[in-house]
C-alpha atoms as a PDB file:
ATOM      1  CA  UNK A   1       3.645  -7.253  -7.725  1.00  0.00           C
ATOM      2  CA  UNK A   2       7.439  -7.947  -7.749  1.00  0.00           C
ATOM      3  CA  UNK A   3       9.820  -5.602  -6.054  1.00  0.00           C
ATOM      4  CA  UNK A   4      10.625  -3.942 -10.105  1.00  0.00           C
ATOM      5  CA  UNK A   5       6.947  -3.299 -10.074  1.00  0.00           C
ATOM      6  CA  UNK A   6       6.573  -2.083  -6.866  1.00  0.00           C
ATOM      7  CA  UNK A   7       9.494   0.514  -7.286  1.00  0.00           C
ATOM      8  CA  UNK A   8       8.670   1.882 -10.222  1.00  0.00           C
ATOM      9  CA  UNK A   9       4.873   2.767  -8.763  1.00  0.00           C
ATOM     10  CA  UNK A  10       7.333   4.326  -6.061  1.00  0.00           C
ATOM     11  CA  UNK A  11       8.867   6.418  -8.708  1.00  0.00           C
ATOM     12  CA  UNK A  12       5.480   7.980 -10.186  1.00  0.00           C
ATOM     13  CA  UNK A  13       3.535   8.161  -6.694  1.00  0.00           C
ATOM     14  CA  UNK A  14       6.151   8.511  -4.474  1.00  0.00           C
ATOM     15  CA  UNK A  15       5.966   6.315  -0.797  1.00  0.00           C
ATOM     16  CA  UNK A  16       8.268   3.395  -0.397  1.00  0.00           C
ATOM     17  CA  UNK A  17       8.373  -0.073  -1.841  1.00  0.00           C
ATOM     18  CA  UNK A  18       7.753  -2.994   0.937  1.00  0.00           C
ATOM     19  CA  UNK A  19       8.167  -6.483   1.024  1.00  0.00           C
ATOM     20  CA  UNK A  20       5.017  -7.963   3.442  1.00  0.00           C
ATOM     21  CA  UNK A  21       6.635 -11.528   2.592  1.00  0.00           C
ATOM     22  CA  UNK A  22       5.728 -14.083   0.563  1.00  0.00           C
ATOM     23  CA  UNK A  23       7.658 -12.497  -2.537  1.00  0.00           C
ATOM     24  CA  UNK A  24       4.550  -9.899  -2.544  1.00  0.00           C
ATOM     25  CA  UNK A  25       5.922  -6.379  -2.855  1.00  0.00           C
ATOM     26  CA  UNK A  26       3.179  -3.390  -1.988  1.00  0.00           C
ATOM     27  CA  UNK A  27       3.475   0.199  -2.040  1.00  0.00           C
ATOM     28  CA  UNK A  28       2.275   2.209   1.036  1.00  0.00           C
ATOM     29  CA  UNK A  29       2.143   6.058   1.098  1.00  0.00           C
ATOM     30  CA  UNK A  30       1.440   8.183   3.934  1.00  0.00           C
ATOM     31  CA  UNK A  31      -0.801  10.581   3.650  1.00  0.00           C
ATOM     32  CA  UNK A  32      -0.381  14.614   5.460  1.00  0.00           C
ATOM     33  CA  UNK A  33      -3.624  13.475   7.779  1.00  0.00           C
ATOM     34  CA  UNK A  34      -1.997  10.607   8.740  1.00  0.00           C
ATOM     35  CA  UNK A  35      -3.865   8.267   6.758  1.00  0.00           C
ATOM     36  CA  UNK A  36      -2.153   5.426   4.711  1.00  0.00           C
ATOM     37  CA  UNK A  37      -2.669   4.250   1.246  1.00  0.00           C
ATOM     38  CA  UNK A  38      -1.461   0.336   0.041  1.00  0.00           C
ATOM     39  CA  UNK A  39      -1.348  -0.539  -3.301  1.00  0.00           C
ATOM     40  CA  UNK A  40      -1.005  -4.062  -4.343  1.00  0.00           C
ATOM     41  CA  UNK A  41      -1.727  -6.044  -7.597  1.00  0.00           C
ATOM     42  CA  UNK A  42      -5.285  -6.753  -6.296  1.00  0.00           C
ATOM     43  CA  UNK A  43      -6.762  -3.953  -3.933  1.00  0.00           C
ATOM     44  CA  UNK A  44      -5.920  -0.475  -2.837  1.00  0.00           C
ATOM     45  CA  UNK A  45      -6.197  -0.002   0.589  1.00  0.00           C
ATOM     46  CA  UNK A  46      -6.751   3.504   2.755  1.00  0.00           C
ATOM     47  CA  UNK A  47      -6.454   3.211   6.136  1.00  0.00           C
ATOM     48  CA  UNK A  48      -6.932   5.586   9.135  1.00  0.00           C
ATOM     49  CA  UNK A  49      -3.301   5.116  10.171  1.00  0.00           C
ATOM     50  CA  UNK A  50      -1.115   2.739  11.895  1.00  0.00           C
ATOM     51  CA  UNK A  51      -3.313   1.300  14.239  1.00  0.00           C
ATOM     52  CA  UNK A  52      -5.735   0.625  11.344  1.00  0.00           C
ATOM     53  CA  UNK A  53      -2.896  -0.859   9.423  1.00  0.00           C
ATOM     54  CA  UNK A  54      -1.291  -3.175  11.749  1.00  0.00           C
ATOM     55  CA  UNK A  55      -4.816  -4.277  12.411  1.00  0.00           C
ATOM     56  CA  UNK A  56      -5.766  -4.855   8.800  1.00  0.00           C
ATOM     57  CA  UNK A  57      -8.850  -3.027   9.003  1.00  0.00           C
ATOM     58  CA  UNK A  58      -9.247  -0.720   6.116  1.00  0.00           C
ATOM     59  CA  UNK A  59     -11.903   2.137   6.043  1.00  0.00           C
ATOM     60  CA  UNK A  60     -12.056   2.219   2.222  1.00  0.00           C
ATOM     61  CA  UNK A  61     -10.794  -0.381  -0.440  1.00  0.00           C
ATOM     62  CA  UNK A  62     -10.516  -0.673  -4.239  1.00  0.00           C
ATOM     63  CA  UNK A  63     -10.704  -4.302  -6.293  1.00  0.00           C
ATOM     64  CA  UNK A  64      -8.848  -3.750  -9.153  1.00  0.00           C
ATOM     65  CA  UNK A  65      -9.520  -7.651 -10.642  1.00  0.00           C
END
């Protein structure tokens, strides 16, 4: 998603709007147990928390295509 995109998801779900590169903007919430949610155009993502995140290693995902 582009960074319009990816603010207005920001907007209704709240989190912050991030650039990963590439011109790909995702939307990553943090969760009260720590857990963290990224939403791109292709996938939602919940991982366990940063160590999870930074390793790419998701514990649950969504294909939305």
């Amino acid at each position: 998603m582009n960074e319009q995109q990816a603010k207005g998801m920001v907007t209704a779900l709240g989190g912050y709007a991030w650039n990963s590169g590439g011109g790909m903007w995702l939307v990553r919430l943090k969760r009260a147990d720590g857990s963290i949610v990224v939403i791109s155009d292709d996938v939602v993502c919940e991982y366990g928390g940063e160590k999870e995140f930074e390793a790419s290693s998701p514990r649950t995902s969504i294909l939305l295509h």
